[in-house]
Protein backbone atom coordinates (compact mmCIF):
# COMPACT_ATOMS: atom_id res chain seq x y z
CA UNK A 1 0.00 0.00 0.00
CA UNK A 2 1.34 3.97 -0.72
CA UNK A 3 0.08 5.63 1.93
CA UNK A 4 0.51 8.28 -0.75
CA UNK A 5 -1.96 7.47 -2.26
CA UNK A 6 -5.27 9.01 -1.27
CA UNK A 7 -7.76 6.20 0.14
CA UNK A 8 -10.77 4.16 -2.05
CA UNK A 9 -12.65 1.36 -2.72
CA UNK A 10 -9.06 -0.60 -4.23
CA UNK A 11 -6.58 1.16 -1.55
CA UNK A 12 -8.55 1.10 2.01
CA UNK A 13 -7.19 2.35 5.00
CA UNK A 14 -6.29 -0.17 7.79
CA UNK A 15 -8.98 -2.25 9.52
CA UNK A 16 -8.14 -1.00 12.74
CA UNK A 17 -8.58 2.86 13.75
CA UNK A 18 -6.23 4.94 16.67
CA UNK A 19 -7.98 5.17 19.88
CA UNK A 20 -5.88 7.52 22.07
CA UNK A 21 -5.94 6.70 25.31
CA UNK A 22 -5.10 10.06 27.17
CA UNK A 23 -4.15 8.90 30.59
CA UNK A 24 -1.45 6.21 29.09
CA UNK A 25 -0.30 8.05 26.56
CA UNK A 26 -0.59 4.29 24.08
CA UNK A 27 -3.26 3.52 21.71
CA UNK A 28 -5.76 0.66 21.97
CA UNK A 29 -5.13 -0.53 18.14
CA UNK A 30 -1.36 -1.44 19.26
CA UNK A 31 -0.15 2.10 17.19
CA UNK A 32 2.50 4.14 18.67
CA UNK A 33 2.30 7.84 19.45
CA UNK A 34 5.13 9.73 20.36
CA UNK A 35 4.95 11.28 24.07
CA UNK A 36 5.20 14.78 24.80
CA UNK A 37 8.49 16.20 23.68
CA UNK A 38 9.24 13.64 21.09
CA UNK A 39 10.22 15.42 17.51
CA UNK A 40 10.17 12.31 15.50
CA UNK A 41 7.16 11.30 12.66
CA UNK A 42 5.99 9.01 10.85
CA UNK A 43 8.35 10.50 8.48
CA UNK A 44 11.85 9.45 10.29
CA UNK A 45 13.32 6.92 8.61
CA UNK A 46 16.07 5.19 11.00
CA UNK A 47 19.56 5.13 9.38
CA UNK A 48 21.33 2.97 11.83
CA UNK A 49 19.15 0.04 11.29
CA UNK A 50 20.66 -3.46 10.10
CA UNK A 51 19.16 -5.80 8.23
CA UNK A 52 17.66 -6.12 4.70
CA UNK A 53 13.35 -5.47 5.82
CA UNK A 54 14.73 -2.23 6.77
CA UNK A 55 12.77 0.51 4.33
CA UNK A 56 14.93 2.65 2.31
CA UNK A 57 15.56 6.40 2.61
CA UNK A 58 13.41 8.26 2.31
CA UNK A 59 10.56 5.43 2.14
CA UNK A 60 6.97 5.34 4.47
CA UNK A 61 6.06 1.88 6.17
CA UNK A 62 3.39 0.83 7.63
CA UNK A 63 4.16 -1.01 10.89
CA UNK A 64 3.34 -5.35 10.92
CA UNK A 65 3.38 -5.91 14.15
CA UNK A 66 0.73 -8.74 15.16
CA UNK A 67 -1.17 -5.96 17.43
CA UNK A 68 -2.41 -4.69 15.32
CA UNK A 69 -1.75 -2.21 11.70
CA UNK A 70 -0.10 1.76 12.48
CA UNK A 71 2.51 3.41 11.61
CA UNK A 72 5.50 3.12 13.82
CA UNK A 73 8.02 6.16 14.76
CA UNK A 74 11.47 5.20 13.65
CA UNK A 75 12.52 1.46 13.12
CA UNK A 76 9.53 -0.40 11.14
CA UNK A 77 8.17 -2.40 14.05
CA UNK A 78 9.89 -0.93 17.19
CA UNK A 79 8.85 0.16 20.11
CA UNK A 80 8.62 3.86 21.79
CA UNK A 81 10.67 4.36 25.23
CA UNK A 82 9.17 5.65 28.04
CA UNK A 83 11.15 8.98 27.18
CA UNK A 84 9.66 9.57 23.58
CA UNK A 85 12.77 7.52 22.06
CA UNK A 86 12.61 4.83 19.38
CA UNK A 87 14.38 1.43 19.59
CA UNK A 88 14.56 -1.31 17.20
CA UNK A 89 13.15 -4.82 17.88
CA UNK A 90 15.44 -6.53 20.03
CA UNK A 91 18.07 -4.08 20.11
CA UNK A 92 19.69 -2.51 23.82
CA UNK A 93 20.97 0.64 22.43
CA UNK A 94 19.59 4.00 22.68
CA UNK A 95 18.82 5.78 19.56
CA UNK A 96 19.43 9.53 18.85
CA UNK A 97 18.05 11.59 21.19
CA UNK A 98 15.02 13.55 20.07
CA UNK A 99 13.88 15.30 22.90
CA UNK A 100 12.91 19.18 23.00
CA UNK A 101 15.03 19.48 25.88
CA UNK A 102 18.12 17.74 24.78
CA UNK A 103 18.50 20.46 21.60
CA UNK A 104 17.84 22.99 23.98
CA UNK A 105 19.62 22.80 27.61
CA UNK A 106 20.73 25.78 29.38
CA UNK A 107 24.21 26.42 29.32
CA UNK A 108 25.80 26.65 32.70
CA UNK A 109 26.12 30.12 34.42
CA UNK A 110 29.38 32.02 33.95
CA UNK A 111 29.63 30.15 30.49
CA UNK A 112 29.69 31.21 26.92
CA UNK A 113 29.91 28.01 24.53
CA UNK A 114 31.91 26.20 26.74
CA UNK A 115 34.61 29.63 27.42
CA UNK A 116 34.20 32.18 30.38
CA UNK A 117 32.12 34.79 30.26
CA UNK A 118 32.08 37.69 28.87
CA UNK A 119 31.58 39.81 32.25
CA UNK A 120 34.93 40.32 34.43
CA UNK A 121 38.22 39.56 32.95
CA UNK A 122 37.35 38.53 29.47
CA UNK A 123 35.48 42.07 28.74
CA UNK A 124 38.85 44.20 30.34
CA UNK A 125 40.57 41.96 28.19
CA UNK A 126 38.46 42.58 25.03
CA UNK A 127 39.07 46.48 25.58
CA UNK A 128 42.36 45.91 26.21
CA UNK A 129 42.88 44.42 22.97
CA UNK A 130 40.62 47.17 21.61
CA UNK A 131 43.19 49.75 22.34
CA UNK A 132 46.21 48.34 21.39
CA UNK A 133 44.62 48.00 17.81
CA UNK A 134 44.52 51.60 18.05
CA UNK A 135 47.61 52.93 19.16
CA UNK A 136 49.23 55.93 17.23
CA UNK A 137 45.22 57.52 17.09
CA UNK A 138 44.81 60.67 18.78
CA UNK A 139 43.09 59.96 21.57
CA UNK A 140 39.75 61.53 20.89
CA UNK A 141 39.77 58.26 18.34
CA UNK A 142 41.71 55.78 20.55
CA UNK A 143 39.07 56.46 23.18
CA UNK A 144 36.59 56.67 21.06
CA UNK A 145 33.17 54.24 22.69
CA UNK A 146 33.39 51.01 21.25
CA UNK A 147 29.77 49.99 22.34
CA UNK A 148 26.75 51.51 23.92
CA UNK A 149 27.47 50.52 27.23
CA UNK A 150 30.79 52.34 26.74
CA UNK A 151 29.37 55.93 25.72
CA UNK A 152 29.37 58.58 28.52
CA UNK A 153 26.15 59.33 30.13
CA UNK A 154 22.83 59.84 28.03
CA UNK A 155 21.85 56.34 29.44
CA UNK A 156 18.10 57.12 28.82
CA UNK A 157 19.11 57.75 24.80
CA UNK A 158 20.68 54.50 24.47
CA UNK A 159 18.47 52.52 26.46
CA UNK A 160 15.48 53.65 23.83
CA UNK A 161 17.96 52.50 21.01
CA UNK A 162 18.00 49.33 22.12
CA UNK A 163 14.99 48.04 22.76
CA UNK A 164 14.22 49.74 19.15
CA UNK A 165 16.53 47.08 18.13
CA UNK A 166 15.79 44.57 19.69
CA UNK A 167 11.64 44.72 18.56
CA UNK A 168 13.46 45.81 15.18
CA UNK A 169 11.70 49.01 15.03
CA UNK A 170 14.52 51.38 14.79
CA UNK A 171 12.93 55.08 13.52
CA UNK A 172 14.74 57.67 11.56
CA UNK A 173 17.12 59.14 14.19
CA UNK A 174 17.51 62.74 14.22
CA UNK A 175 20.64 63.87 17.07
CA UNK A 176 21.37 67.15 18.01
CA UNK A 177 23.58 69.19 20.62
CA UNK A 178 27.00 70.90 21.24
CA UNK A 179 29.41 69.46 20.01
CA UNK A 180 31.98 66.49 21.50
CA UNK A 181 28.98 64.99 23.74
CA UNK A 182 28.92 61.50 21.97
CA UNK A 183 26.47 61.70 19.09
CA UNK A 184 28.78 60.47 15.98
CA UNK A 185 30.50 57.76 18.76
CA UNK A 186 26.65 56.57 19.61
CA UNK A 187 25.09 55.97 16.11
CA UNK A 188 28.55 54.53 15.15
CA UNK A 189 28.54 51.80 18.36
CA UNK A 190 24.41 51.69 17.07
CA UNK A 191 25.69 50.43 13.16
CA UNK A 192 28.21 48.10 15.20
CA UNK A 193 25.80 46.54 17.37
CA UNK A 194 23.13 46.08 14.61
CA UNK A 195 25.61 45.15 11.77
CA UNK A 196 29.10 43.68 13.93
CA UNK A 197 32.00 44.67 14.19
CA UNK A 198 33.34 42.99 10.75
CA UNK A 199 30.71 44.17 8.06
CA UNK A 200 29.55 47.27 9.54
CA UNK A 201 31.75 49.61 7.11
CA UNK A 202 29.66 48.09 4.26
CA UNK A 203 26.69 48.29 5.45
CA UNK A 204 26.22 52.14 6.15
CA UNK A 205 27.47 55.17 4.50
CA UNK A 206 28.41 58.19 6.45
CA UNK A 207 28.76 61.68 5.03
CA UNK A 208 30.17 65.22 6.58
CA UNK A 209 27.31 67.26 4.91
CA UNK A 210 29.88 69.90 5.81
CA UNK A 211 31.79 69.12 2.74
CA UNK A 212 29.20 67.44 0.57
CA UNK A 213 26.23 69.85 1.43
CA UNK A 214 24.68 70.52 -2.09
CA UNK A 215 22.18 68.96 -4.00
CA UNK A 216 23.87 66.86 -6.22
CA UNK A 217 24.86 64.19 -2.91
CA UNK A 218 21.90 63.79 -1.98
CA UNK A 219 20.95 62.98 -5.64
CA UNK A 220 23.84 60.74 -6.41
CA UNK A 221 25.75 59.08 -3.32
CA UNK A 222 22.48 59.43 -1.01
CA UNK A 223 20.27 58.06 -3.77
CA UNK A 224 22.20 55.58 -5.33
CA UNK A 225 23.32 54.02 -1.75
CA UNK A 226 19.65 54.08 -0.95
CA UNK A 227 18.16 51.99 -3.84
CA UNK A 228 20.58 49.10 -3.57
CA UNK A 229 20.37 46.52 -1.07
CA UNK A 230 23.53 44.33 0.02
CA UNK A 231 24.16 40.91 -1.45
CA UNK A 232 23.16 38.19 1.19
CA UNK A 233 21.92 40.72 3.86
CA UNK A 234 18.45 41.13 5.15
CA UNK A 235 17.23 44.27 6.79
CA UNK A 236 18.05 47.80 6.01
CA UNK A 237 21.58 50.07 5.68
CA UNK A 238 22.49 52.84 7.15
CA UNK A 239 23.12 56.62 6.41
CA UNK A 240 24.83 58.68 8.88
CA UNK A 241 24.66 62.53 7.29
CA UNK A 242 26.77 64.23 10.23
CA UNK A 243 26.87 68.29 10.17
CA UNK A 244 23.47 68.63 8.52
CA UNK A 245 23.21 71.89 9.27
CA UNK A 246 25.36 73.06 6.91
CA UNK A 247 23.28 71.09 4.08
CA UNK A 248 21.11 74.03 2.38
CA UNK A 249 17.75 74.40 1.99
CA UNK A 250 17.46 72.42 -1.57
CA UNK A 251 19.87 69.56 -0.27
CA UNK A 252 17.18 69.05 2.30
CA UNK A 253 13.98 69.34 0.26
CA UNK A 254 15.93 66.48 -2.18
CA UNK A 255 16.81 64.41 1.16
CA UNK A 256 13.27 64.85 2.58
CA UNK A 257 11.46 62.75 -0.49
CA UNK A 258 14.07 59.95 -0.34
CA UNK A 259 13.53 59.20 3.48
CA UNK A 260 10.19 58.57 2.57
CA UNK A 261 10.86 56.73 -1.02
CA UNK A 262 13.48 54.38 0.38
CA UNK A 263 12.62 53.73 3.73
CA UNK A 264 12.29 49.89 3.32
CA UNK A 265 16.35 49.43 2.37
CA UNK A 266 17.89 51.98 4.44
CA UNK A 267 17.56 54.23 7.80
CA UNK A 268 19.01 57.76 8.29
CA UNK A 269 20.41 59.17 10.85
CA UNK A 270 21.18 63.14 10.67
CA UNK A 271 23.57 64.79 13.32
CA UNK A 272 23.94 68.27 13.70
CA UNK A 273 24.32 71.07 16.16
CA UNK A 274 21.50 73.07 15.83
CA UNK A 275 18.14 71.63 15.39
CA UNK A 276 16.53 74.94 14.04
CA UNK A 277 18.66 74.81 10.75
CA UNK A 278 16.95 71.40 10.02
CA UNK A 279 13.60 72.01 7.99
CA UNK A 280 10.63 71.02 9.90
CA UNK A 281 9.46 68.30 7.52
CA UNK A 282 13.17 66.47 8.31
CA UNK A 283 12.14 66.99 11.58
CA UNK A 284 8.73 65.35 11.49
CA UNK A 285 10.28 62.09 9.93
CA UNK A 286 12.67 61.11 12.24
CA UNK A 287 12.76 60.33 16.25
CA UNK A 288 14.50 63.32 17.78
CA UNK A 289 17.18 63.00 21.23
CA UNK A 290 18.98 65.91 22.46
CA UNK A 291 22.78 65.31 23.80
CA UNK A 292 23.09 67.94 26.05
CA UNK A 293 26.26 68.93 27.35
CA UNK A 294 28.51 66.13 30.07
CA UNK A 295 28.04 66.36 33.18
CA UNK A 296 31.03 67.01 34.96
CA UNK A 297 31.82 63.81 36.95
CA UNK A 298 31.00 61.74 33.65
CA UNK A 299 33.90 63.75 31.98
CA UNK A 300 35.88 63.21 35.08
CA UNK A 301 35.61 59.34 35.11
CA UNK A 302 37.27 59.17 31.28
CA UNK A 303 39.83 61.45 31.93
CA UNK A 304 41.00 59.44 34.70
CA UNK A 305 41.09 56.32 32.76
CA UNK A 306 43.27 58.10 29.96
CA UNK A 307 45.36 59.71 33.07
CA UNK A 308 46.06 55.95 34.02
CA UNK A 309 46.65 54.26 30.94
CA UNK A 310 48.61 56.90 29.38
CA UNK A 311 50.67 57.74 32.60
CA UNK A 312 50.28 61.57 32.68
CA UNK A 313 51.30 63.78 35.69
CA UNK A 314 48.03 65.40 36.28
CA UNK A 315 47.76 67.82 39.64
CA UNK A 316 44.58 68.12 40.98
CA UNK A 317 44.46 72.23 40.13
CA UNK A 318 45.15 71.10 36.41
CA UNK A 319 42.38 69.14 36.66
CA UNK A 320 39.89 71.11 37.62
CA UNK A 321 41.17 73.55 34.95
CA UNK A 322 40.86 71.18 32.46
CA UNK A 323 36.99 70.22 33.80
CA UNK A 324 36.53 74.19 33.73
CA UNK A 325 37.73 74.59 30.27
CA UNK A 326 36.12 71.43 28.51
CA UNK A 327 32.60 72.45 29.41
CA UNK A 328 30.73 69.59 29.39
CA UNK A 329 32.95 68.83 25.85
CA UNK A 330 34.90 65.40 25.70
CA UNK A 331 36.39 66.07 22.50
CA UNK A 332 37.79 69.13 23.68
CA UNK A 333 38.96 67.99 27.25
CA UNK A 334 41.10 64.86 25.71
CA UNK A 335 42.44 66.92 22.82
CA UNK A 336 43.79 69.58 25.70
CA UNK A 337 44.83 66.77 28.09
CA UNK A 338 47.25 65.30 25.29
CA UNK A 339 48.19 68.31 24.03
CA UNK A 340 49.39 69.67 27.56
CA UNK A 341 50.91 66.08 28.09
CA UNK A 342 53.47 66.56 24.78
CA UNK A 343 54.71 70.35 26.41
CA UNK A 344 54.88 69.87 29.83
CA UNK A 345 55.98 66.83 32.03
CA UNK A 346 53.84 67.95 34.58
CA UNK A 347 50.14 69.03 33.46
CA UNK A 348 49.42 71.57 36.03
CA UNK A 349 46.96 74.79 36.35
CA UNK A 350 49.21 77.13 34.78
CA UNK A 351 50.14 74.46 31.69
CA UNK A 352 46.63 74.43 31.12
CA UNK A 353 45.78 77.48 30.46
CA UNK A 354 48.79 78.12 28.50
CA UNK A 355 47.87 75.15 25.92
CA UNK A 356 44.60 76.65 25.58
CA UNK A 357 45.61 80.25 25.35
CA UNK A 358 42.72 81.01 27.83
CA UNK A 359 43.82 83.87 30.25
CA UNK A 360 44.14 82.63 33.77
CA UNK A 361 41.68 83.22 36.60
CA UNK A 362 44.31 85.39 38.39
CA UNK A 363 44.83 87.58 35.42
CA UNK A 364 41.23 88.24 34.85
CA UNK A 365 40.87 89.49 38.34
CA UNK A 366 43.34 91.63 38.15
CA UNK A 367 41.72 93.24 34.89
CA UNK A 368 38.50 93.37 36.53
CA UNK A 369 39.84 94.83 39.41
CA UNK A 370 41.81 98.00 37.69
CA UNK A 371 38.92 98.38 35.61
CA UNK A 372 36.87 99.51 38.72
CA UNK A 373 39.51 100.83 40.58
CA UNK A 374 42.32 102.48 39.01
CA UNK A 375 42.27 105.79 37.10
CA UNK A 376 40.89 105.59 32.99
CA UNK A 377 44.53 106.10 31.76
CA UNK A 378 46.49 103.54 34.20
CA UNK A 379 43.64 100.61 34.01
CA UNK A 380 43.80 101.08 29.90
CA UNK A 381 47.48 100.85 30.10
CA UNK A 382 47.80 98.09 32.67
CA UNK A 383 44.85 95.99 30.04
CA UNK A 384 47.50 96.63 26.98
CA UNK A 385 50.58 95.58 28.71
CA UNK A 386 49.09 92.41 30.38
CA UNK A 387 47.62 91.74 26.47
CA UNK A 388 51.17 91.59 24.84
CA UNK A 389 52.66 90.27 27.74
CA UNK A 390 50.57 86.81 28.15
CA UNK A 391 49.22 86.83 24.40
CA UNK A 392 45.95 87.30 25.06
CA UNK A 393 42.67 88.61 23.20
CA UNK A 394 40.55 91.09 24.20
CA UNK A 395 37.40 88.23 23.57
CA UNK A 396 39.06 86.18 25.64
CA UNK A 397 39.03 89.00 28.61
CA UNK A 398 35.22 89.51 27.88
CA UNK A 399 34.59 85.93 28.58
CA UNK A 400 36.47 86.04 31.93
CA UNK A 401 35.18 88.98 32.84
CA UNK A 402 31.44 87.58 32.82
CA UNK A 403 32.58 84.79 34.67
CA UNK A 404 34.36 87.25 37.48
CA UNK A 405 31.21 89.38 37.61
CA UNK A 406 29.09 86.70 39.09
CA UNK A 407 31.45 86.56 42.19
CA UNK A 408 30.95 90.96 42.45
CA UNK A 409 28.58 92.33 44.54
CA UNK A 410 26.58 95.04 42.62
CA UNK A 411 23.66 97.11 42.85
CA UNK A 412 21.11 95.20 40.17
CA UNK A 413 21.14 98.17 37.76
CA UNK A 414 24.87 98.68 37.53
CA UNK A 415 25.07 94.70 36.89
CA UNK A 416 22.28 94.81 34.19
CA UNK A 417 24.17 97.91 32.82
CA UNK A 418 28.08 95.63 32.20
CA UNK A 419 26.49 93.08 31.09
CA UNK A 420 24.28 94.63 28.49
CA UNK A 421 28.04 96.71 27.44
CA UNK A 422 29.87 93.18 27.35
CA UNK A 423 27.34 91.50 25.00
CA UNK A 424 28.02 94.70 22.78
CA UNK A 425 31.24 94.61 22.53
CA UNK A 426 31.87 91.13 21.71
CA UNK A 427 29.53 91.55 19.43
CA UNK A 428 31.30 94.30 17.68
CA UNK A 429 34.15 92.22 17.70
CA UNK A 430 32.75 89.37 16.20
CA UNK A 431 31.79 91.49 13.15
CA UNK A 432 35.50 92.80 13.05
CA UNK A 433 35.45 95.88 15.19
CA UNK A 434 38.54 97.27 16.49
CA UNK A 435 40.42 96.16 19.96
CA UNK A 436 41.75 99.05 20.93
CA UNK A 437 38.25 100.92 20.47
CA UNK A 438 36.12 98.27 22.20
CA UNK A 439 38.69 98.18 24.63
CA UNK A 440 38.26 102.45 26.09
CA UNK A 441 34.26 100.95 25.62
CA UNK A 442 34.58 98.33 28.04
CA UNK A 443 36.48 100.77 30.09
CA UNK A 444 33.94 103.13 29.99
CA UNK A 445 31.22 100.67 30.93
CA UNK A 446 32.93 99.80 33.56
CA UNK A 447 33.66 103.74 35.34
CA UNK A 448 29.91 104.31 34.41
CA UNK A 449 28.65 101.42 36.58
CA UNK A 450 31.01 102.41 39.36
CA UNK A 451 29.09 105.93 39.41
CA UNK A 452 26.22 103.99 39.07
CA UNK A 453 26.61 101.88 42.15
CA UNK A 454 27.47 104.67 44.42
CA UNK A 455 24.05 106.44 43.67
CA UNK A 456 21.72 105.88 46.11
């Protein structure tokens, strides 16, 4: 009989039906069924049996056992274990094992296929290794985050990545905020986790818009990346347009109908500084996060870690300096911590500042203090000679001076008076004004608000 064959009048069906019997698990016509968690069928041919009765591959027999007509699991005639497993007539051995559970065990805690986990030792050594793939990098790149879990702060941002990810809903991502807080290192670790380590490069294409910020990219590099798919890859690419600010207006109106043409094969993610200089209907097609400046300690913690592994003399004064300076800016705090490391054996205060070419907090003080103080003629020449002495710029001096002001005690209209004068004259500098004239200005501000706080 093919039990191919559908059933009729010249190719019946067996005699004898299945009765189940639920509490037993056996059948009353003498045909096995397979407990719970066996995977074999009637299908399962058994390779290991010996003897000529034995069907061929890929064959279906039914079973002749004198109980009765079925169809046997496994060996033609054998009997089912009390585990689900299949034995031949007569024979002791145990066949393979075909148990749910015995594919899928739980691997023993602490244990990675048999090697030690990746918490602990194994992951120091795995950024170990890391870094010495990237020695002779400046260290803004040699300490550059690897993975999520190794960018600084904005735990809340990456969090929401992830479990985009993982449901495989990842958005258009739009990031924005000063710059040096971690938004190129996150969508880069992002393209790594999604993509690994090995094929990530050719599976996204990233763009400074602040060189290619015309039309034509978006038309030709943008386009033509976005209508191709990669060979033997499933899922989507990505885009990473970084400065996109600087893309003009007709760059974005071409970039805004190919996020929604080609949304299937790729995913975009625009960087930039300013949000406002992105057009609104950008905006509306992507998932926004804001990267706000680091917070202190956070910039603290990685500058330690470079302090130690690169051996630099830091003194505690230089490193508040350096925390004061770097403003909530990673970039700019590493590039100033190895840049004071190649000048000066020791990286103090005063080295700091003098990298930077930032006056020093005594300095400005001083200015401040002749300004309100000393005679018009005396303070203006005490400014000039302290300028060519230390190589400073009169924008710098503004900036300290608004810093040193919030330390002053002043009536409230003198203060609103110097600050209103500062914001003038740096912004008269800005647009190329003259040092030496908004120099008497800012002396002038200053003698007025003098007068002004001694009114009563």
């Amino acid at each position: 009989m093919d039990i191919d064959t559908p059933p009729h009048l010249d190719n019946p069906l067996p005699a004898e039906t299945e009765t189940l019997d639920k509490e037993n698990g056996v059948t009353g016509a003498g045909t096995e069924v397979p407990t719970e968690g066996d995977m074999t069928t009637a299908d399962d041919v058994d390779m290991d049996a010996q003897g000529p009765t034995q069907p061929s591959l890929g064959t279906k027999q039914l079973g002749t056992s004198t109980s009765g007509a079925g169809i046997v699991s496994g060996k033609a005639g054998g009997d089912a274990g009390p585990e689900g497993r299949t034995t031949s007539a007569g024979a002791t051995g145990e066949a393979f094992p075909t148990r749910v559970a015995d594919f899928f065990k739980p691997r023993p805690k602490g244990t990675t296929n048999g090697t030690a986990s990746a918490k602990g030792k194994g992951k120091q050594t795995t950024s170990e290794e890391y870094l010495s793939g990237r020695e002779g990098l400046p260290w803004v790149e040699k300490y550059r985050p690897n993975t999520l879990d190794d960018v600084v702060s904005h735990k809340d941002i990456t969090g929401t990545i992830e479990n985009f990810i993982k449901k495989g809903r990842l958005p258009h991502l739009l990031f924005y905020g000063p710059p040096g807080t971690g938004k190129t290192s996150t969508i880069l670790a992002i393209a790594r986790l999604i993509y690994g380590e090995e094929t990530y490069r050719s599976h996204i294409l990233e763009l400074n818009a602040s060189d290619d910020r015309g039309i034509d990219v978006v038309r030709e590099q943008i386009k033509g990346f976005a209508q191709t798919r990669v060979l033997f890859s499933k899922g989507f690419k990505l885009i990473i347009l970084d400065e996109a600010d600087m893309m003009t207006n007709a760059a974005q109106g071409a970039l805004r109908r190919v996020i929604e043409q080609y949304t299937k094969n790729v995913r975009f993610c625009i960087l930039c500084n300013y949000v406002n200089k992105i057009t609104p209907a950008i905006q509306s097609r992507c998932t926004k996060f804001r990267f706000s400046p680091l917070p202190e300690k956070e910039v603290e913690k990685k500058v330690d870690q470079v302090v130690e592994r690169e051996k630099v003399n830091l003194t505690p004064d230089g490193k508040q300096a350096l925390l004061k300076l770097s403003k909530g800016d990673m970039r700019r705090a590493l590039n100033v911590l190895q840049a004071c490391h190649a000048a000066y054996d020791t990286v103090d205060e005063t080295a700091v500042y003098n990298c930077t070419g930032n006056p020093h907090p005594r300095d400005v003080e001083a200015v401040v203090q002749s300004m309100m103080r000393d005679e018009f003629g005396t303070s203006y020449e005490f400014i000039t000679q302290l300028k060519m002495d230390r190589g400073l710029a009169l924008q710098d001096l503004i900036t300290g001076t608004y810093e040193v002001l919030e330390t002053v005690e002043l009536p409230k209209q003198a203060r609103v008076y110097l600050l209103d004068q500062l914001g003038l004259c740096e912004h008269r500098l800005s647009v190329g004004g003259s040092e030496k004239i908004q120099l008497t200005a800012l002396l002038g501000a200053f003698k007025y608000a003098v007068e002004l706080s001694q009114k009563k």
